[in-house]
Protein backbone atom coordinates (compact mmCIF):
# COMPACT_ATOMS: atom_id res chain seq x y z
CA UNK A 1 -17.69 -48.06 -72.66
CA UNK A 2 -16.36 -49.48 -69.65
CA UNK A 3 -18.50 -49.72 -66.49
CA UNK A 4 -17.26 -47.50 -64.29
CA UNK A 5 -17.43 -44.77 -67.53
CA UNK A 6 -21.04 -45.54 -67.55
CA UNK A 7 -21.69 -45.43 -64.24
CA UNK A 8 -19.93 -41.81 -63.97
CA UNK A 9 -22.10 -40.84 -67.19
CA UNK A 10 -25.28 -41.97 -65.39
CA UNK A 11 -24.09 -40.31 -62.13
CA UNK A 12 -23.27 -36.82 -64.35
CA UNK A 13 -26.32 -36.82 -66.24
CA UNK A 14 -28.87 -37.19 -62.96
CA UNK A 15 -26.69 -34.60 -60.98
CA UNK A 16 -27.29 -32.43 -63.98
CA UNK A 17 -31.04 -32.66 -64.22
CA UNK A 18 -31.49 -32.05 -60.13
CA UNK A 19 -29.24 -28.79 -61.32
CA UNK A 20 -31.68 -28.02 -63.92
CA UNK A 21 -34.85 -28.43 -61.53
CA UNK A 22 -33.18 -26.43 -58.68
CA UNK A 23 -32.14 -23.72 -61.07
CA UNK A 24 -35.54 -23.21 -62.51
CA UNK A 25 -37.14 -22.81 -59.34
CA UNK A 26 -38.38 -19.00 -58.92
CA UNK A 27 -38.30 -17.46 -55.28
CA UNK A 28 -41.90 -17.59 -55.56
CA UNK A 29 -42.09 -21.28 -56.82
CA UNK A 30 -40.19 -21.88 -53.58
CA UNK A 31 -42.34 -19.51 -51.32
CA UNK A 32 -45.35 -21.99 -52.92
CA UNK A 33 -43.49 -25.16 -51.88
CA UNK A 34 -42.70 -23.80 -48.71
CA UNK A 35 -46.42 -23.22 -47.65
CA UNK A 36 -47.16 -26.76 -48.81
CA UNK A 37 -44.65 -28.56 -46.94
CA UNK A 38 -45.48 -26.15 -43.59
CA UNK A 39 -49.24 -26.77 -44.02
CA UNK A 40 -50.46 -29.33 -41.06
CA UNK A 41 -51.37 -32.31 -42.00
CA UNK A 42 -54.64 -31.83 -39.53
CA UNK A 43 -55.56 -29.37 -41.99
CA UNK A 44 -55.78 -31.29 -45.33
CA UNK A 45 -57.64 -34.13 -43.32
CA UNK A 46 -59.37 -34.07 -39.94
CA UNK A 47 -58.44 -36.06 -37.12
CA UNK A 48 -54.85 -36.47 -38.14
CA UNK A 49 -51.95 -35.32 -35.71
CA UNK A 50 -50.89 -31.53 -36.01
CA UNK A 51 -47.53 -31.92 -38.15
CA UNK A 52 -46.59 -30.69 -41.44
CA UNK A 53 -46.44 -32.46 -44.30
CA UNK A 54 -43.01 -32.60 -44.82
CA UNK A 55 -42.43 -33.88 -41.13
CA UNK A 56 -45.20 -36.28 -42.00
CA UNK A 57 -44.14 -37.68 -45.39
CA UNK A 58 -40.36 -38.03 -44.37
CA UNK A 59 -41.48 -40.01 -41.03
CA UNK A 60 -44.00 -42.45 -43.49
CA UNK A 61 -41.96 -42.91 -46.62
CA UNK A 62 -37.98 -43.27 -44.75
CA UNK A 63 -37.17 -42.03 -48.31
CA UNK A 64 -35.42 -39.03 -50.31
CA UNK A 65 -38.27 -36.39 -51.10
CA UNK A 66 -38.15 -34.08 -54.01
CA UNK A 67 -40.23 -31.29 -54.60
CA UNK A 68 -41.86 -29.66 -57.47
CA UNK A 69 -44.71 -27.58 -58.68
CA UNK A 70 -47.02 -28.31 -61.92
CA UNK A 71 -50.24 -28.36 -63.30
CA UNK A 72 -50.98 -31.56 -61.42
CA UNK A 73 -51.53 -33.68 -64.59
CA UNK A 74 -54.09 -31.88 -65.91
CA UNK A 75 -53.18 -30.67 -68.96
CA UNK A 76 -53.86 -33.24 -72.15
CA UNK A 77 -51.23 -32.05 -74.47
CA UNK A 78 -53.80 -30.82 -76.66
CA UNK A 79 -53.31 -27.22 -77.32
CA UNK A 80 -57.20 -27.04 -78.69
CA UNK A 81 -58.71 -28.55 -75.59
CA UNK A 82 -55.82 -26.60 -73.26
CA UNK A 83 -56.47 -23.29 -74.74
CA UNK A 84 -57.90 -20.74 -72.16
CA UNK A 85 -58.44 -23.73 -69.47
CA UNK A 86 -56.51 -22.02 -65.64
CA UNK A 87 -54.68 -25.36 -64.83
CA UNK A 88 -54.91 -26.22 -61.25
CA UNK A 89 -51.34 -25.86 -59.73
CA UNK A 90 -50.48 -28.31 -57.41
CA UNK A 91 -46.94 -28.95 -55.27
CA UNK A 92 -45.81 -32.43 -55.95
CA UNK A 93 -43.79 -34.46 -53.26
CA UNK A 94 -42.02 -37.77 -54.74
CA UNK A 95 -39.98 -40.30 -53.33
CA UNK A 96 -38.63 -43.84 -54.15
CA UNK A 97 -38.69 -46.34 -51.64
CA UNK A 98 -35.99 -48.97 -51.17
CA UNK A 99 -38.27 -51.85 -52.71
CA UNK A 100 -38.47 -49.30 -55.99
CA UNK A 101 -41.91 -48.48 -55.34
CA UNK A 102 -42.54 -44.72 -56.37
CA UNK A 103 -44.86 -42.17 -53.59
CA UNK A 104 -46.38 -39.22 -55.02
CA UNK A 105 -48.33 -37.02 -53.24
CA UNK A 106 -50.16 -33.62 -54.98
CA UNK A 107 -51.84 -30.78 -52.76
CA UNK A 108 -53.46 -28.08 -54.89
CA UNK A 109 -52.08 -24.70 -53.88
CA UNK A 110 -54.27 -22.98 -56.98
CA UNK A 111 -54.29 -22.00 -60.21
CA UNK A 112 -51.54 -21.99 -62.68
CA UNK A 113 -52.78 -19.37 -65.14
CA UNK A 114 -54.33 -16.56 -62.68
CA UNK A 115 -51.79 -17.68 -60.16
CA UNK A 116 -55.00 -17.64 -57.67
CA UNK A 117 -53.75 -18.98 -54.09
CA UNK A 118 -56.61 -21.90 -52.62
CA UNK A 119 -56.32 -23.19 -49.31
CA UNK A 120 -54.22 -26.19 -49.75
CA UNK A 121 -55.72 -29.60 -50.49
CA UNK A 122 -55.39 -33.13 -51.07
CA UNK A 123 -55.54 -33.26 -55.18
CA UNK A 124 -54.08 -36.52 -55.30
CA UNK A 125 -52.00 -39.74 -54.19
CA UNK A 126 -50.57 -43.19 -55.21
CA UNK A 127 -48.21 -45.59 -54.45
CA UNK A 128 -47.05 -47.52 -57.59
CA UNK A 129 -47.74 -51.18 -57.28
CA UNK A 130 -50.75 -50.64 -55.20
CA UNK A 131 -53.98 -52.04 -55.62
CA UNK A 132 -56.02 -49.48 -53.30
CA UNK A 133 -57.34 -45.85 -54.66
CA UNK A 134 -55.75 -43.74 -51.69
CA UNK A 135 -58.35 -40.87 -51.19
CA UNK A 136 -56.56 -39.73 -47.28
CA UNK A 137 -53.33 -39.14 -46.09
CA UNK A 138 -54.28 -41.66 -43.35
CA UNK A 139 -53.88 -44.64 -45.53
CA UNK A 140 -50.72 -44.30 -46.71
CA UNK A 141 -49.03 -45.36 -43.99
CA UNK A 142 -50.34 -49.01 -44.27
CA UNK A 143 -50.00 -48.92 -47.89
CA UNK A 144 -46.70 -48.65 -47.22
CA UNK A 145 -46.86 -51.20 -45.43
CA UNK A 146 -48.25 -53.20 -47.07
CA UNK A 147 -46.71 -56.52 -49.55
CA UNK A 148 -47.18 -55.00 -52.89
CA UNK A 149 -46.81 -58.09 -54.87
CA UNK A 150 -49.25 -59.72 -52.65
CA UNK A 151 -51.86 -57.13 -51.80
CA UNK A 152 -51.52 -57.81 -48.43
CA UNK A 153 -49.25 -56.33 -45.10
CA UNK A 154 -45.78 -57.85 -44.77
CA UNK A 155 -45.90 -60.75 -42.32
CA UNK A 156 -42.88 -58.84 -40.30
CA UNK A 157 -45.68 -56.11 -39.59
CA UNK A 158 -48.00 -58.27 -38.58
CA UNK A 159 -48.00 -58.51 -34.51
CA UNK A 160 -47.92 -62.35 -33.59
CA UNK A 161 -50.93 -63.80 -32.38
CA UNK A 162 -51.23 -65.36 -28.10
CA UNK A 163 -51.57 -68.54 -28.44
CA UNK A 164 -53.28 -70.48 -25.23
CA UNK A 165 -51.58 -72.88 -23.44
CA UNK A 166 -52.56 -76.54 -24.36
């Protein structure tokens, strides 16, 4: 297989599963992750500016955002301990930076079995590489920001410091 083949392969296969997850949204799937990406970011955390989420996440991670709903991660695969238990149902916004780090962010929109609407929420967030538990919206931003191999920010975000004259 010649590289070029491959490359088309790899290029077919990845436009096929988008295809797949656009397809098997519902209208009501995308009415849910609508509402999530409209829902002001002043809302899931005080003191932040009044701007959605999408506007919000697109600004901080300069990356592609997909969109999806599940149970956020809740279920264990174990149909004995899953049985009867209403999943939460969260809307789950992903993006891969240029340095190959991976964002996800989940806000809880409800339940999955009772299809119960909750005021949206915070359920959960990481950046891959990171060494910080990110519990607000606010700290992503320097997380971003910051050297991942390090722990630290990236001395190009760093302002440079006066020095006084001799």
């Amino acid at each position: 297989m010649t590289g070029l083949t491959r490359v088309v392969g790899t290029v077919a296969l990845s436009a096929s599963a988008l295809l797949a997850q656009v397809a098997s949204l519902t209208p009501a799937d995308e009415l849910v992750i609508a509402r999530a990406k409209n829902t002001l970011v002043s809302e899931l955390e005080p003191g932040m500016p009044k701007i959605t989420l999408e506007y919000f996440l697109r600004s901080e991670v300069n990356a592609e955002l997909t969109w999806e709903i599940n149970d956020c991660g809740e279920q264990t695969g174990n149909q004995s301990v899953d049985k009867g238990r209403d999943f939460p149902r969260c809307v789950e916004a992903k993006a891969t930076l240029a340095d190959g780090r991976l964002v996800v962010v989940m806000i809880a929109v409800g339940t999955m079995q009772t299809n119960t609407a909750t005021k949206p929420r915070l359920f959960s967030m990481f950046v891959s590489g990171s060494r910080v538990s990110l519990r607000h919206l606010s700290q992503l931003p320097a997380e971003l920001h910051r050297d991942f191999k390090r722990g630290r920010p990236r001395l190009r975000d760093v302002p440079a410091v006066p020095t006084a004259p001799a």
